[in-house]
Structure formats: structure tokens, C-alpha cells
C-alpha atoms as a PDB file:
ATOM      1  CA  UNK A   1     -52.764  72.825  61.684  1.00  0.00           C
ATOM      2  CA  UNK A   2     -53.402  75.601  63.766  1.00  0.00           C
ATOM      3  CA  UNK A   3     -56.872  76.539  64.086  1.00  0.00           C
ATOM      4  CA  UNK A   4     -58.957  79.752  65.226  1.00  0.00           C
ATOM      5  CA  UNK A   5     -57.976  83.218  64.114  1.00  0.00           C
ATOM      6  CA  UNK A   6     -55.021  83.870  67.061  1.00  0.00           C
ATOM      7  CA  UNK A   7     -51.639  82.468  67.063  1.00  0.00           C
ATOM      8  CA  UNK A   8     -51.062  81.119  70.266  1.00  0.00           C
ATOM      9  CA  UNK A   9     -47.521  81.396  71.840  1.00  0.00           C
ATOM     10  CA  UNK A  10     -47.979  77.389  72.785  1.00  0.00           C
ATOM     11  CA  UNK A  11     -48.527  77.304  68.917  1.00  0.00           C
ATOM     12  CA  UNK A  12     -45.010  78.233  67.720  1.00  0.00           C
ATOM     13  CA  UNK A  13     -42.502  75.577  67.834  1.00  0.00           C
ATOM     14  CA  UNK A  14     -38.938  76.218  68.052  1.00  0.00           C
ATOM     15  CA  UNK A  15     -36.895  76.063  64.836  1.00  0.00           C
ATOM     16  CA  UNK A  16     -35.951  72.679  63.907  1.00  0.00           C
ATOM     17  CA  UNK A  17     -32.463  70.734  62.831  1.00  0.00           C
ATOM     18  CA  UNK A  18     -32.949  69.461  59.302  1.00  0.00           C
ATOM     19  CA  UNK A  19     -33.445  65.884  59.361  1.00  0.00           C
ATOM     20  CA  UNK A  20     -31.990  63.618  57.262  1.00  0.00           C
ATOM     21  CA  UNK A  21     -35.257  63.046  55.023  1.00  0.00           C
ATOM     22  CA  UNK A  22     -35.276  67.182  54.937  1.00  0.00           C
ATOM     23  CA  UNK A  23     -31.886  67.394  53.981  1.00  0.00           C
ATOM     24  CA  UNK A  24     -32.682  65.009  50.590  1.00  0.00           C
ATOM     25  CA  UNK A  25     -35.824  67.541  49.844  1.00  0.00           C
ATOM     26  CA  UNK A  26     -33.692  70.303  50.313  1.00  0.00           C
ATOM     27  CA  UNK A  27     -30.600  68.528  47.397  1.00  0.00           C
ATOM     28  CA  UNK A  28     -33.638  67.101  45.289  1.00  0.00           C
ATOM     29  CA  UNK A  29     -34.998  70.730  44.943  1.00  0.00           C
ATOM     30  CA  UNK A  30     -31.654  72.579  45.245  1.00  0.00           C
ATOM     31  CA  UNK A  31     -28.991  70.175  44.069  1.00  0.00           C
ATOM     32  CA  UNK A  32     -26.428  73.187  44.403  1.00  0.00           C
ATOM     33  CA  UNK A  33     -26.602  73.140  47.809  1.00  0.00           C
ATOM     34  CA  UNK A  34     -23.528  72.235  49.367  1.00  0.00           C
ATOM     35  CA  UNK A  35     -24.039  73.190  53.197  1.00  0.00           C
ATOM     36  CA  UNK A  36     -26.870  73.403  55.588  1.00  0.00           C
ATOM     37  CA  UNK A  37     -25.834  76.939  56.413  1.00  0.00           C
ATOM     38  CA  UNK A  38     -26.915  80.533  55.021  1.00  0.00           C
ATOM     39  CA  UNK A  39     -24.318  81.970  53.299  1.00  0.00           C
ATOM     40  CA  UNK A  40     -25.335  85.119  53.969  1.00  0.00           C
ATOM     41  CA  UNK A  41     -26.062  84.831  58.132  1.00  0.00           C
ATOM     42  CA  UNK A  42     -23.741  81.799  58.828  1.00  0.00           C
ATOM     43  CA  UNK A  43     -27.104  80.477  60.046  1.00  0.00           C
ATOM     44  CA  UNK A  44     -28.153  76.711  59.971  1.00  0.00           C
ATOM     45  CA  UNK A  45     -30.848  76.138  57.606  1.00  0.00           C
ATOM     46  CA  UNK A  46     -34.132  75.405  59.812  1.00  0.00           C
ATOM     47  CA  UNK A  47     -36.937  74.860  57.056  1.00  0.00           C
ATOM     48  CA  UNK A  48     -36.941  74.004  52.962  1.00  0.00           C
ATOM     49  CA  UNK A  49     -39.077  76.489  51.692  1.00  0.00           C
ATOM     50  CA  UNK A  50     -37.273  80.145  52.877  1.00  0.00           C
ATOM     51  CA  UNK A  51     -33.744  78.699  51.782  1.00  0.00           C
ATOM     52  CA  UNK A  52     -35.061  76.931  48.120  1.00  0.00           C
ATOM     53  CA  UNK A  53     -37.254  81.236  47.905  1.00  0.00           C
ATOM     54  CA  UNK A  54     -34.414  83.128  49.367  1.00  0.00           C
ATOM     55  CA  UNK A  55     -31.330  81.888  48.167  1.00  0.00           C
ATOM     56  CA  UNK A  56     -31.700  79.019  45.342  1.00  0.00           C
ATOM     57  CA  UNK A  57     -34.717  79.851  43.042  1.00  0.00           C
ATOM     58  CA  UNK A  58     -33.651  82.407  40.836  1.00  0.00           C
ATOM     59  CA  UNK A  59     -37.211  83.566  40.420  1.00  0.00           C
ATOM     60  CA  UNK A  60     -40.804  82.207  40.569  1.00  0.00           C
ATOM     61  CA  UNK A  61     -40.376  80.401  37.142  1.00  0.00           C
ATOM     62  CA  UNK A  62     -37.146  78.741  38.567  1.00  0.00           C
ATOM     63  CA  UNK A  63     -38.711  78.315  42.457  1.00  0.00           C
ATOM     64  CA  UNK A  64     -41.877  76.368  40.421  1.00  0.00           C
ATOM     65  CA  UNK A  65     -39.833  74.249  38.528  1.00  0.00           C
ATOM     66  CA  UNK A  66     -38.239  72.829  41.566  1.00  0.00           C
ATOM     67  CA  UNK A  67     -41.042  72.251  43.015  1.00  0.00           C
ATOM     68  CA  UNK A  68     -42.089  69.955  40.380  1.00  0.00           C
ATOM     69  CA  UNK A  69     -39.408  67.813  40.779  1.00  0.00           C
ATOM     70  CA  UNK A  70     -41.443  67.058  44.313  1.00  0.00           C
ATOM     71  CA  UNK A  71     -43.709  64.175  44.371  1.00  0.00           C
ATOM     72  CA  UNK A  72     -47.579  63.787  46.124  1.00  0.00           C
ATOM     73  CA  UNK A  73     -45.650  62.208  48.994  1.00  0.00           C
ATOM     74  CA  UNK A  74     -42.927  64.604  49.416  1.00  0.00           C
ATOM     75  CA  UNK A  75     -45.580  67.388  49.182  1.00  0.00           C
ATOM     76  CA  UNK A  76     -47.231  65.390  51.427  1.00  0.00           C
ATOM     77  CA  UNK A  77     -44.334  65.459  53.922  1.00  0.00           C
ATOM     78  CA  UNK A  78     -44.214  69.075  53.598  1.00  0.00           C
ATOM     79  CA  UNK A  79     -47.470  69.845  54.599  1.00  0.00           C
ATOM     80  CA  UNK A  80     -47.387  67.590  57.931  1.00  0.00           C
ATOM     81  CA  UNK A  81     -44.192  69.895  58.461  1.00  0.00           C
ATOM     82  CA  UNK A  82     -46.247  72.833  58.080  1.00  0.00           C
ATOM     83  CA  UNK A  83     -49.217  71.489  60.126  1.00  0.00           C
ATOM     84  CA  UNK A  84     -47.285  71.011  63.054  1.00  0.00           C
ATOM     85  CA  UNK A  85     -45.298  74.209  62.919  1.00  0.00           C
ATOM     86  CA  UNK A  86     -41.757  73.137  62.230  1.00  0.00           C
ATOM     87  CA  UNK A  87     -41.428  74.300  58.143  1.00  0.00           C
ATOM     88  CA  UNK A  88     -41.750  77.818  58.240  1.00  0.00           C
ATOM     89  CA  UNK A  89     -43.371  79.578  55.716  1.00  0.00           C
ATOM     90  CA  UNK A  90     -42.973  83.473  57.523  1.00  0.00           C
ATOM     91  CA  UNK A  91     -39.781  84.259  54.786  1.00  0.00           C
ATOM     92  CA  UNK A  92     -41.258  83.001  51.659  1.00  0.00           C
ATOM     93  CA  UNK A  93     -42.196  85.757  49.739  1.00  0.00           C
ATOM     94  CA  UNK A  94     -45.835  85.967  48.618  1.00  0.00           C
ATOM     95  CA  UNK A  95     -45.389  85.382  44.625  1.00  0.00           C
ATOM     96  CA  UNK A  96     -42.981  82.596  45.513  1.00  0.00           C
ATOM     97  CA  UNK A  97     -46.047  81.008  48.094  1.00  0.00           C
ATOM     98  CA  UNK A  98     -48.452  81.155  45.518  1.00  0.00           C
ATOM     99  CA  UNK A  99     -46.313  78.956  43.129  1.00  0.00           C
ATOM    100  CA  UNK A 100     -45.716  76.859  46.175  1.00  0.00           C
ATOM    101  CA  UNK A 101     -49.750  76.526  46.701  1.00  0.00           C
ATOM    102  CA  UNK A 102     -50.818  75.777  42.922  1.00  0.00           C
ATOM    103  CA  UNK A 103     -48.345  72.569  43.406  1.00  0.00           C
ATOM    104  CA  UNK A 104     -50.268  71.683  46.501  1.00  0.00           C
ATOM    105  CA  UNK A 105     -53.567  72.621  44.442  1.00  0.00           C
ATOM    106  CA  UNK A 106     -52.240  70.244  41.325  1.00  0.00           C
ATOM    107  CA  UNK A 107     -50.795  67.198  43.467  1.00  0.00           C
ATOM    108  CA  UNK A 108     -52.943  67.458  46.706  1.00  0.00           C
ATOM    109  CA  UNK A 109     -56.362  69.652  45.902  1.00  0.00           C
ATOM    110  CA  UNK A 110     -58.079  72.738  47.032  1.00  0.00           C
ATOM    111  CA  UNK A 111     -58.976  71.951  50.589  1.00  0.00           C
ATOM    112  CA  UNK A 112     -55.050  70.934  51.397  1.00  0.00           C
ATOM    113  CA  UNK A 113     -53.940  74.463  49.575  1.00  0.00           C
ATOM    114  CA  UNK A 114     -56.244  76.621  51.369  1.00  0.00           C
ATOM    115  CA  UNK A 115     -55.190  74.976  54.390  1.00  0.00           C
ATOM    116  CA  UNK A 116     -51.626  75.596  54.087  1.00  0.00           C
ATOM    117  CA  UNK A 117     -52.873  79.588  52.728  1.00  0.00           C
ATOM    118  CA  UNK A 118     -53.919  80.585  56.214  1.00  0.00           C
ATOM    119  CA  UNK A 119     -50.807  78.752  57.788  1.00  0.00           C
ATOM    120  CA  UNK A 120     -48.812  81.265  55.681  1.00  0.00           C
ATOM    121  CA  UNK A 121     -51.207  84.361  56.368  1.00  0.00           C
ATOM    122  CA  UNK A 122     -50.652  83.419  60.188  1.00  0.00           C
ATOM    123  CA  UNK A 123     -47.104  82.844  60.173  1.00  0.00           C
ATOM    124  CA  UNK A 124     -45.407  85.634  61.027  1.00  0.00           C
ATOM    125  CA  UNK A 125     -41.822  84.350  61.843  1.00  0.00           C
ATOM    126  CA  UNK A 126     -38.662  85.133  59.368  1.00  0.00           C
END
């Protein structure tokens, strides 16, 4: 995780190609999806969280549900993702991130939720 108050430029990693092991979070959460691309931009998905927020979940009800479909070790995935920089969290919408947080509060504890809090607050990518 990034630490200190500053986000450094060496900090932020490029945007990443969904691996294979991404691509099965992103169908377990959003079985709908049918392509890797934004419908709207034409743009390859490059994270799980924006597209599941931005364009599956119908609302934060909806966006919580799927996330319980997601076990301790897929959250678990998910938060090394975020740690190193390459899931970003800059285009989920606040009331969706705190429904993403109480899963990592429920399945992972406090420490592991606050952690991936002030990833969010100093993410400032979309």
C-alpha cells in the first residue's frame, strides 16, 4: 500500500490488462458481462470495481449483493490488487465504496478496511 500523505508519481501504475483470474471475478460478480470493453467508451475494462459500480450494479443494494458472492480469498486478491496500485478505486462512487469496505470489514477486519479507505481517499484516477 502506499504510505505517507503524498501520492507519488512513481506510485501510480499504469492501467492493467485483465488477467485471466480478473476476468472470472469480474463474470462471478457480473455474470452479464459479455465483453471486456465499456459499452459506453469502447474502452477495455482495466479494474473490477469501477465496471461492477458504473455499469453492472444497479444500485448499492445490488453492487453489495455481488460482492457477497466474493469469498475471503477473492477479497483477498482484491486487496493485493489495490495495494500495489493496479485495481483502481478513483471511479467508484463513495456510497458504492462504503458497501465495498463493510465486505472487507465482515470477511477481512477493521485494520484491512481502513487500509483500503485511504487507498480510495488517495486515489484520484477515473
Amino acid at each position: 500500500m502506499i504510505r505517507g500523505s503524498k501520492l507519488r508519481e512513481e506510485d501510480i501504475k499504469m492501467p492493467r490488462e485483465l488477467s485471466q483470474k480478473d476476468r472470472e471475478l469480474l463474470k462471478k460478480v457480473a455474470p452479464e458481462c459479455k465483453g471486456l470493453d465499456c459499452a459506453g467508451s469502447g474502452a477495455a475494462y482495466r479494474s473490477i470495481l469501477p465496471p461492477l459500480a458504473n455499469h453492472f450494479a444497479t444500485d448499492e443494494n445490488d453492487f453489495r449483493e455481488r460482492l457477497e458472492k466474493l469469498s475471503t480469498e477473492d477479497l483477498q486478491y482484491l486487496l493485493l490488487l489495490i495495494e500495489d496500485g493496479s485495481e483502481s478505486l478513483g471511479c467508484v462512487p463513495p456510497h458504492y465504496m462504503q458497501e465495498f469496505v463493510d465486505q472487507v470489514v465482515k470477511k477481512l477486519g477493521e485494520e484491512k478496511a481502513r487500509a483500503v479507505f485511504r487507498t480510495y481517499l488517495m486515489d484520484p484516477r477515473c
